[in-house]
C-alpha atoms as a PDB file:
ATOM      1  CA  UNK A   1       0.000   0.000   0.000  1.00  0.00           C
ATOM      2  CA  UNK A   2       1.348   3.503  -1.357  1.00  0.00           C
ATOM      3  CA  UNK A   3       2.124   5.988   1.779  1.00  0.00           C
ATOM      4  CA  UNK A   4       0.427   9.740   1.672  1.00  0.00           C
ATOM      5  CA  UNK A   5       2.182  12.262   2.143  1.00  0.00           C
ATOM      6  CA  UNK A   6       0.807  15.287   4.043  1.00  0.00           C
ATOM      7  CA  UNK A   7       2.792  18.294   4.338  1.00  0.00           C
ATOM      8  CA  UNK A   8       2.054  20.740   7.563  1.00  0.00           C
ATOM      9  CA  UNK A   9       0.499  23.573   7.008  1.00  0.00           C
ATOM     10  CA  UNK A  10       2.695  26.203   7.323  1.00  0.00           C
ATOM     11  CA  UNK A  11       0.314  29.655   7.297  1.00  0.00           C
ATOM     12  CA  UNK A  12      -2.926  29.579   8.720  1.00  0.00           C
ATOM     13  CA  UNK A  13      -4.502  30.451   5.096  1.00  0.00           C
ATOM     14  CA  UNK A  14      -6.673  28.180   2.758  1.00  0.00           C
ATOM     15  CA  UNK A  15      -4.960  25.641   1.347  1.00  0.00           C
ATOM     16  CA  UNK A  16      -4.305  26.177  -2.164  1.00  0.00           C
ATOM     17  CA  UNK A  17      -3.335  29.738  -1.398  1.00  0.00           C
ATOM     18  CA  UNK A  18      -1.069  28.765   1.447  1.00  0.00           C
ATOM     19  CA  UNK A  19       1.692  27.012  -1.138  1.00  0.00           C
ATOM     20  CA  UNK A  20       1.517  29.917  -3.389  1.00  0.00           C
ATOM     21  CA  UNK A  21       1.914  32.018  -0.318  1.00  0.00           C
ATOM     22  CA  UNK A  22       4.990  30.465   0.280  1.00  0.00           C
ATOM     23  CA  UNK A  23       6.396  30.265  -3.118  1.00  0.00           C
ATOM     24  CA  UNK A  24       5.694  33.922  -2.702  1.00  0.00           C
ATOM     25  CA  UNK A  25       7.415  34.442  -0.250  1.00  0.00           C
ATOM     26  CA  UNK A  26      10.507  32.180  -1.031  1.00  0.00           C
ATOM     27  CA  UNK A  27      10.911  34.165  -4.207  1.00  0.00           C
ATOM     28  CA  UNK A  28      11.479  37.364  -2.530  1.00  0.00           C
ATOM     29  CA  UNK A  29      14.155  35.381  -0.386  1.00  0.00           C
ATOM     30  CA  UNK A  30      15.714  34.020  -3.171  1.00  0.00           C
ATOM     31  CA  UNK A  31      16.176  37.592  -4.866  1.00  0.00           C
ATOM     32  CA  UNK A  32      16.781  39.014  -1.437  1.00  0.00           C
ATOM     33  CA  UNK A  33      14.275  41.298  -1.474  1.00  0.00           C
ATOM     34  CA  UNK A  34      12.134  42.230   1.988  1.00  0.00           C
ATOM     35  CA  UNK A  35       8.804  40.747   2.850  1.00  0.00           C
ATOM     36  CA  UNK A  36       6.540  42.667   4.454  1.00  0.00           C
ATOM     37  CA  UNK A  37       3.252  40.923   3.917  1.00  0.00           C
ATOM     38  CA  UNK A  38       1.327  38.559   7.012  1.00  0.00           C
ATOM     39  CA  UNK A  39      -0.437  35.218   5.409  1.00  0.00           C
ATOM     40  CA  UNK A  40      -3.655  37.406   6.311  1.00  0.00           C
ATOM     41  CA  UNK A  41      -2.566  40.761   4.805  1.00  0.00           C
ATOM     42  CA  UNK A  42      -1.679  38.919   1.483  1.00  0.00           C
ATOM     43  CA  UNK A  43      -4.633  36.622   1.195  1.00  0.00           C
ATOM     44  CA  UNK A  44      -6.779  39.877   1.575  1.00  0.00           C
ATOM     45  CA  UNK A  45      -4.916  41.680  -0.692  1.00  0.00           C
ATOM     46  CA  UNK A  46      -5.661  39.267  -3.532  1.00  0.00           C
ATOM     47  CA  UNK A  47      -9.395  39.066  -2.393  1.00  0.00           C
ATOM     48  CA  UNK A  48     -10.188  42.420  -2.563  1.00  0.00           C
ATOM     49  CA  UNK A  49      -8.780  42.948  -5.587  1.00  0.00           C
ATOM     50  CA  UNK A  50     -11.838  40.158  -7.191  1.00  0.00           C
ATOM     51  CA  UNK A  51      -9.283  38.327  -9.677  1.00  0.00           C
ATOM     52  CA  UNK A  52      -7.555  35.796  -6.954  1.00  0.00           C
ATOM     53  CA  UNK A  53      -8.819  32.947  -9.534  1.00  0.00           C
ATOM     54  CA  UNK A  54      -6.955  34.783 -12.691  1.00  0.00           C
ATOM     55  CA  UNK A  55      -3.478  35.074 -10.552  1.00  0.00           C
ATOM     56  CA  UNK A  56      -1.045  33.217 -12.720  1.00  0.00           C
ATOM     57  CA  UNK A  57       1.907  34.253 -15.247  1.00  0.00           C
ATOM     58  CA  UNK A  58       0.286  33.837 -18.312  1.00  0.00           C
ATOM     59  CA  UNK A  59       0.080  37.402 -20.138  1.00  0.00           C
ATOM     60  CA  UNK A  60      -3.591  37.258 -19.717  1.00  0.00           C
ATOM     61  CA  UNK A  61      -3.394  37.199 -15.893  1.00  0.00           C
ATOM     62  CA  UNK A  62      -2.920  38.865 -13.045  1.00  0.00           C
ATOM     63  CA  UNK A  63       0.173  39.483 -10.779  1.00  0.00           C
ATOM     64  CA  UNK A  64       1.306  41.545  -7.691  1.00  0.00           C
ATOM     65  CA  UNK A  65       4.002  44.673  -8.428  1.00  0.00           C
ATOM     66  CA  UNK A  66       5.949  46.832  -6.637  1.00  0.00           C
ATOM     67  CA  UNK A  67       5.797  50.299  -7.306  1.00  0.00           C
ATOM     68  CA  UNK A  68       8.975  50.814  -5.706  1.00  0.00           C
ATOM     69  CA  UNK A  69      11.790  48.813  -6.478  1.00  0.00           C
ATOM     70  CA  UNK A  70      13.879  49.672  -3.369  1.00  0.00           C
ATOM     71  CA  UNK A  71      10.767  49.422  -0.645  1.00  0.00           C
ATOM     72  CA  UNK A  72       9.582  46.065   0.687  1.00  0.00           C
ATOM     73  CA  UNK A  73       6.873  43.581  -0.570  1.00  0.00           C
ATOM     74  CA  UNK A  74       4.039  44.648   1.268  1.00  0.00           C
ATOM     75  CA  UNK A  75       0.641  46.434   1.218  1.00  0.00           C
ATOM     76  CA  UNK A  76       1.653  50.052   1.167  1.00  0.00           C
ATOM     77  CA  UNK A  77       3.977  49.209  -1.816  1.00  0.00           C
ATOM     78  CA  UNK A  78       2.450  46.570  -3.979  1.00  0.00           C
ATOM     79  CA  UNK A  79       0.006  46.220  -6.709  1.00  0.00           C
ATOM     80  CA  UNK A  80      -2.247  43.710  -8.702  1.00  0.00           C
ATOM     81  CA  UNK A  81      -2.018  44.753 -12.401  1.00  0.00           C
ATOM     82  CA  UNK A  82      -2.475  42.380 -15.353  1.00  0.00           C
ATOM     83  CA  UNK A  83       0.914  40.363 -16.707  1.00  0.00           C
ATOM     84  CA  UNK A  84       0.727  42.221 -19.486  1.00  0.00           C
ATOM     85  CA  UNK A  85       1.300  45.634 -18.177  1.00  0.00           C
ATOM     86  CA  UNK A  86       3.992  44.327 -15.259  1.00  0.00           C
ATOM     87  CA  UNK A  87       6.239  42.833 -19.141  1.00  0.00           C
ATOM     88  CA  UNK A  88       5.746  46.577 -20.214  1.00  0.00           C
ATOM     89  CA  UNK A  89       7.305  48.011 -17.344  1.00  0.00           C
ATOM     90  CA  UNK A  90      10.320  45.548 -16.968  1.00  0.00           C
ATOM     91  CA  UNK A  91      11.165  46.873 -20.476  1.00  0.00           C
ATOM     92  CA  UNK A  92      11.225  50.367 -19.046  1.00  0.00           C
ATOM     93  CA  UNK A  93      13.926  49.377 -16.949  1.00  0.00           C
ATOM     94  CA  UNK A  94      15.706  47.224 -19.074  1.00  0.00           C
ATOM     95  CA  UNK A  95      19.353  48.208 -20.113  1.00  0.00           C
ATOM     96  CA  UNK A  96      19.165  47.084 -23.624  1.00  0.00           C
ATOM     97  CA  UNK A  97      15.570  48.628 -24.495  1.00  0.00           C
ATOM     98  CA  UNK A  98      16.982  52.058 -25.742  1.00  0.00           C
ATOM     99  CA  UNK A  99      13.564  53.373 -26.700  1.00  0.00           C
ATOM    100  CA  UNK A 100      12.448  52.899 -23.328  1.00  0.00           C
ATOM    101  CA  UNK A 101       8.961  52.486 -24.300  1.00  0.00           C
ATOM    102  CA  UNK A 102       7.774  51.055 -21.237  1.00  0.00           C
ATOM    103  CA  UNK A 103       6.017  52.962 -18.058  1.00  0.00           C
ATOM    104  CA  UNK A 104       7.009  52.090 -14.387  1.00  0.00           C
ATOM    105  CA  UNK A 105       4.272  50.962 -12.575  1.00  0.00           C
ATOM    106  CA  UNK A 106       1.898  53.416 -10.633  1.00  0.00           C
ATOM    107  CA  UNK A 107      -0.913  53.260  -8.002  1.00  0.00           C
ATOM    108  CA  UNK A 108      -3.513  53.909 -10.544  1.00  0.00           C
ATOM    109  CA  UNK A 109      -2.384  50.665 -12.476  1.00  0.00           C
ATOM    110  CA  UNK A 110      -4.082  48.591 -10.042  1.00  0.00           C
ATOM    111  CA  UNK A 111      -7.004  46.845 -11.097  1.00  0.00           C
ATOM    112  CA  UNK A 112      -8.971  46.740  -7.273  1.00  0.00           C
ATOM    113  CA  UNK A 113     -12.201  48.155  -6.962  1.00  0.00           C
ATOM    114  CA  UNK A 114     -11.213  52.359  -5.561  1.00  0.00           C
ATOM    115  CA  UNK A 115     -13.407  51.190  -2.593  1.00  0.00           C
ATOM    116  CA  UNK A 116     -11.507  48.518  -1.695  1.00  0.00           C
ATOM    117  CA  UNK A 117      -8.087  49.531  -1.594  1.00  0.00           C
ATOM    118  CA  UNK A 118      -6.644  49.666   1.898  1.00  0.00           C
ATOM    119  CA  UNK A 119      -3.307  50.316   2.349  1.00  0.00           C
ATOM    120  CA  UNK A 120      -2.172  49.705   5.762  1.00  0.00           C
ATOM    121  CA  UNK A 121      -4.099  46.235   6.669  1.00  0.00           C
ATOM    122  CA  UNK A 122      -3.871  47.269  10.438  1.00  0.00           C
END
């Protein structure tokens, strides 16, 4: 008889949300960047934004974004625009892209409802 595995959870977060949490999370790490987010603060970040079930890569989804580079992932700094328009602005800072055609991203690029933006998550 084959074993199961069952993994812990780690963040006390829905389940399919807490892996991609923590491959969240592990990606800043990896690209030492700060984390500023809770479990909580994220997961509500992504809800009241109303596309948590379009977040994925793909050019037709969504993603979170810094708007500055040099602050920490978190919710007084981040995002959720569509793929598409996070590839324009990487071009904008790209060294090779000498028409610079891209535009950083801004606060108005995000795509949650004006009523349900909240900043601090206190």
């Amino acid at each position: 008889m084959k074993k199961i595995k069952r993994r812990a959870r780690r963040y006390n977060i829905p389940s399919p949300y807490n892996s991609k949490y923590a491959r969240a999370i592990c990606q800043a790490r990896y690209r030492r960047e700060e984390w500023a987010f809770t479990p909580e603060t994220w997961l509500r970040m992504w809800q009241n934004s109303g596309v948590l079930e379009h977040r994925h890569g793909k050019v037709f989804g969504y993603v979170m974004a810094r708007v500055d580079l040099t602050e920490a992932w978190g919710p007084h700094n981040c995002v959720i625009i569509t793929r598409r328009r996070q590839l324009n602005s990487i071009l904008s800072r790209s060294p090779k892209n000498k028409n610079k055609k891209g535009k950083p991203v801004t606060f108005e690029d995000d795509v949650t409802p004006k009523h349900m933006i909240n900043r601090s998550f206190t």
